[in-house]
Protein backbone atom coordinates (compact mmCIF):
# COMPACT_ATOMS: atom_id res chain seq x y z
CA UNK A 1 -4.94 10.42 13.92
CA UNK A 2 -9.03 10.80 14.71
CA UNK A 3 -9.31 7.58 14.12
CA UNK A 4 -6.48 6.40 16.84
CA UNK A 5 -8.33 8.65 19.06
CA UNK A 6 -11.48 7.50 18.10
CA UNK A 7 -10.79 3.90 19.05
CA UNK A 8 -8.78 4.62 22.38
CA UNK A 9 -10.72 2.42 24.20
CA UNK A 10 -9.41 -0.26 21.83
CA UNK A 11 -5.28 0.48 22.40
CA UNK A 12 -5.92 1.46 25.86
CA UNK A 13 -8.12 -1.29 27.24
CA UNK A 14 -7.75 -4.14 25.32
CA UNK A 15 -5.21 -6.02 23.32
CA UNK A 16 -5.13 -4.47 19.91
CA UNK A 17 -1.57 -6.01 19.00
CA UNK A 18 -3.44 -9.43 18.40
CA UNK A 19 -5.67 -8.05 16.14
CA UNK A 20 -2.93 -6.19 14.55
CA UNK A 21 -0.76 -9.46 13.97
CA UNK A 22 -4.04 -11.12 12.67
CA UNK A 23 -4.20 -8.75 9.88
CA UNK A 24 -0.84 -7.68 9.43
CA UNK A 25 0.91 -10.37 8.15
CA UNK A 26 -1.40 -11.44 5.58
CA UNK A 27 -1.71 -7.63 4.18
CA UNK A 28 1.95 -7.88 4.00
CA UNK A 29 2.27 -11.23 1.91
CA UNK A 30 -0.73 -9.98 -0.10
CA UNK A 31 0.97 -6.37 -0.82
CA UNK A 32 4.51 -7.92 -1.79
CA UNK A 33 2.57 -10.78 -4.16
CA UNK A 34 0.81 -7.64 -5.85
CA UNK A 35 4.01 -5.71 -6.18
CA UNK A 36 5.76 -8.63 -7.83
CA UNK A 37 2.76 -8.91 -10.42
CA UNK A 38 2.48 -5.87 -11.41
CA UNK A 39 6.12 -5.23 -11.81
CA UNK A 40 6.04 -8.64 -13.90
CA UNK A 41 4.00 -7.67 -16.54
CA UNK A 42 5.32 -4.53 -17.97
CA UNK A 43 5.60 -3.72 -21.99
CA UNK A 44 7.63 -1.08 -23.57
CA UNK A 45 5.10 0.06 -24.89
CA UNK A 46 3.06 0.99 -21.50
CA UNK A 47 6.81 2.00 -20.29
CA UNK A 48 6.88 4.89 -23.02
CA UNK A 49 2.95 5.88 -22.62
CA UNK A 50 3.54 6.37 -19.04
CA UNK A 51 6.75 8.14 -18.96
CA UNK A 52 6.69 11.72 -19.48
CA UNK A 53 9.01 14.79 -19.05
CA UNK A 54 11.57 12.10 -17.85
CA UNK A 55 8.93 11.20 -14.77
CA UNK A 56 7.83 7.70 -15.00
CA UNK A 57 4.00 6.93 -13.84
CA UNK A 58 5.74 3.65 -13.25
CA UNK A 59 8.03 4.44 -10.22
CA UNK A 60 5.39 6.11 -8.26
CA UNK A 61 3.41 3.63 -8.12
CA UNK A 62 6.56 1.32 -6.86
CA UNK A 63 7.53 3.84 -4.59
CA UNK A 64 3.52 3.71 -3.42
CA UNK A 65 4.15 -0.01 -3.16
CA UNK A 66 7.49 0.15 -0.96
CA UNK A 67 6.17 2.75 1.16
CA UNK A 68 3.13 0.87 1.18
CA UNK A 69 5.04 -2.54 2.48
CA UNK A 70 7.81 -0.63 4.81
CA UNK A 71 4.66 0.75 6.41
CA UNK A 72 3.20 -2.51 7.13
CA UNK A 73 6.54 -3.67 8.67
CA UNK A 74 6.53 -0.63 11.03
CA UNK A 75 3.14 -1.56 12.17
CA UNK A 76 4.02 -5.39 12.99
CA UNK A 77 7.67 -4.69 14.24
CA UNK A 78 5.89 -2.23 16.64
CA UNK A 79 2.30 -4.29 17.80
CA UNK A 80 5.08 -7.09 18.47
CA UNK A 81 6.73 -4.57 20.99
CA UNK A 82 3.11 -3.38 22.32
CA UNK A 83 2.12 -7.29 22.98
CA UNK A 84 5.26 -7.47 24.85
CA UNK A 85 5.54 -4.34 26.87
CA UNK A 86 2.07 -2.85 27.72
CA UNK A 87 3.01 1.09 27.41
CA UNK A 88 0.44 3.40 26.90
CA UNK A 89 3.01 5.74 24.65
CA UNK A 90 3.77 2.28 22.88
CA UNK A 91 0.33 1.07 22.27
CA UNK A 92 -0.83 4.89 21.07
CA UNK A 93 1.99 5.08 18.66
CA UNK A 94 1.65 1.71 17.48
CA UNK A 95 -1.62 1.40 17.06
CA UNK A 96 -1.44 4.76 15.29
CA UNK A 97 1.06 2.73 13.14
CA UNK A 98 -1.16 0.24 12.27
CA UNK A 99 -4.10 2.36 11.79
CA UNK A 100 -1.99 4.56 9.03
CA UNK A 101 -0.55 1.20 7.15
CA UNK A 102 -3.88 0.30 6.70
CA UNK A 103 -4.95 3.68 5.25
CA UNK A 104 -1.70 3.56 3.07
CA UNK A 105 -3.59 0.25 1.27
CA UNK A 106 -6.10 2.52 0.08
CA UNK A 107 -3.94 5.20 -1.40
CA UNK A 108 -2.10 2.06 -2.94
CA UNK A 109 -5.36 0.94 -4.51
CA UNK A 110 -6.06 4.00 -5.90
CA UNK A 111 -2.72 4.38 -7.32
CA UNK A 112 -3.55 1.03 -8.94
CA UNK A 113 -6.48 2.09 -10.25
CA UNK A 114 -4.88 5.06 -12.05
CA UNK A 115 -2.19 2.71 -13.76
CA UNK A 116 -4.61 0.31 -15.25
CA UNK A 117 -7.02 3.46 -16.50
CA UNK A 118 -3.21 4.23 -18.12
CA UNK A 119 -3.21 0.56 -19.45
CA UNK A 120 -6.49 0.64 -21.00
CA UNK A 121 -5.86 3.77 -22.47
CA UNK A 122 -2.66 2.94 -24.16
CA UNK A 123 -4.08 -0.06 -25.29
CA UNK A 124 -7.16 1.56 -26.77
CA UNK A 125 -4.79 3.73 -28.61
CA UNK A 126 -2.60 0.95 -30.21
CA UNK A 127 -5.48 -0.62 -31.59
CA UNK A 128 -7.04 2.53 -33.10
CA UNK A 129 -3.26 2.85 -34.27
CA UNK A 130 -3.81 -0.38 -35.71
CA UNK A 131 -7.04 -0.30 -37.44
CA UNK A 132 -5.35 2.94 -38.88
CA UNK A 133 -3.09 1.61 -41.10
């Protein structure tokens, strides 16, 4: 939100929809290419490690991811509508849209980040499992 009002000038003035569909897309095909690679690669193994209490590390981080891309849709559906119709309500709250999809990429990261520190350490502990025996 202080950033949207931060950068007024830029949804108010100018035509921040074209930058928006500049970036959008291709943080959209890059998110869903992610998704599908990480989702690809899973072992039991990791499955059990990260599952606990019936919670699953694994589903938050794919709910992170669809949030992450449904976000990203928002954001394009609604700079499409601001390049169209020049509303200052429209380009506030879609600019505001875009502005929070791209935040939502770094919570996504660092969500990432967390499930590979859970990789490595599962994987640290199978081989001291297997040097064990």
């Amino acid at each position: 939100m202080l950033l949207t009002a931060g950068l007024y000038r830029l949804w108010l003035l100018q035509d921040w929809s074209s930058l928006a569909l500049g970036i959008l897309p291709s943080l959209l095909g890059f998110s869903i290419g992610a998704m599908a690679i990480i989702f690809a690669f899973p072992s039991t193994a990791l499955f059990k490690f990260i599952a606990w209490e019936g919670k699953s590390y694994y589903i938050e981080i794919a709910a992170r991811f669809v949030h992450f891309v449904l976000t990203q849709l928002i954001a394009i559906l609604l700079a499409l509508f601001a390049h169209t119709y020049h509303f200052n309500i429209l380009n506030c709250i879609g600019f505001l849209s875009f502005v929070y999809a791209l935040s939502t990429g770094a919570a996504t990261v660092f969500s990432l980040f967390g499930m590979a520190q859970l990789y490595n350490q599962q994987a640290a502990e199978t081989e001291k499992n297997t040097e064990d025996k």
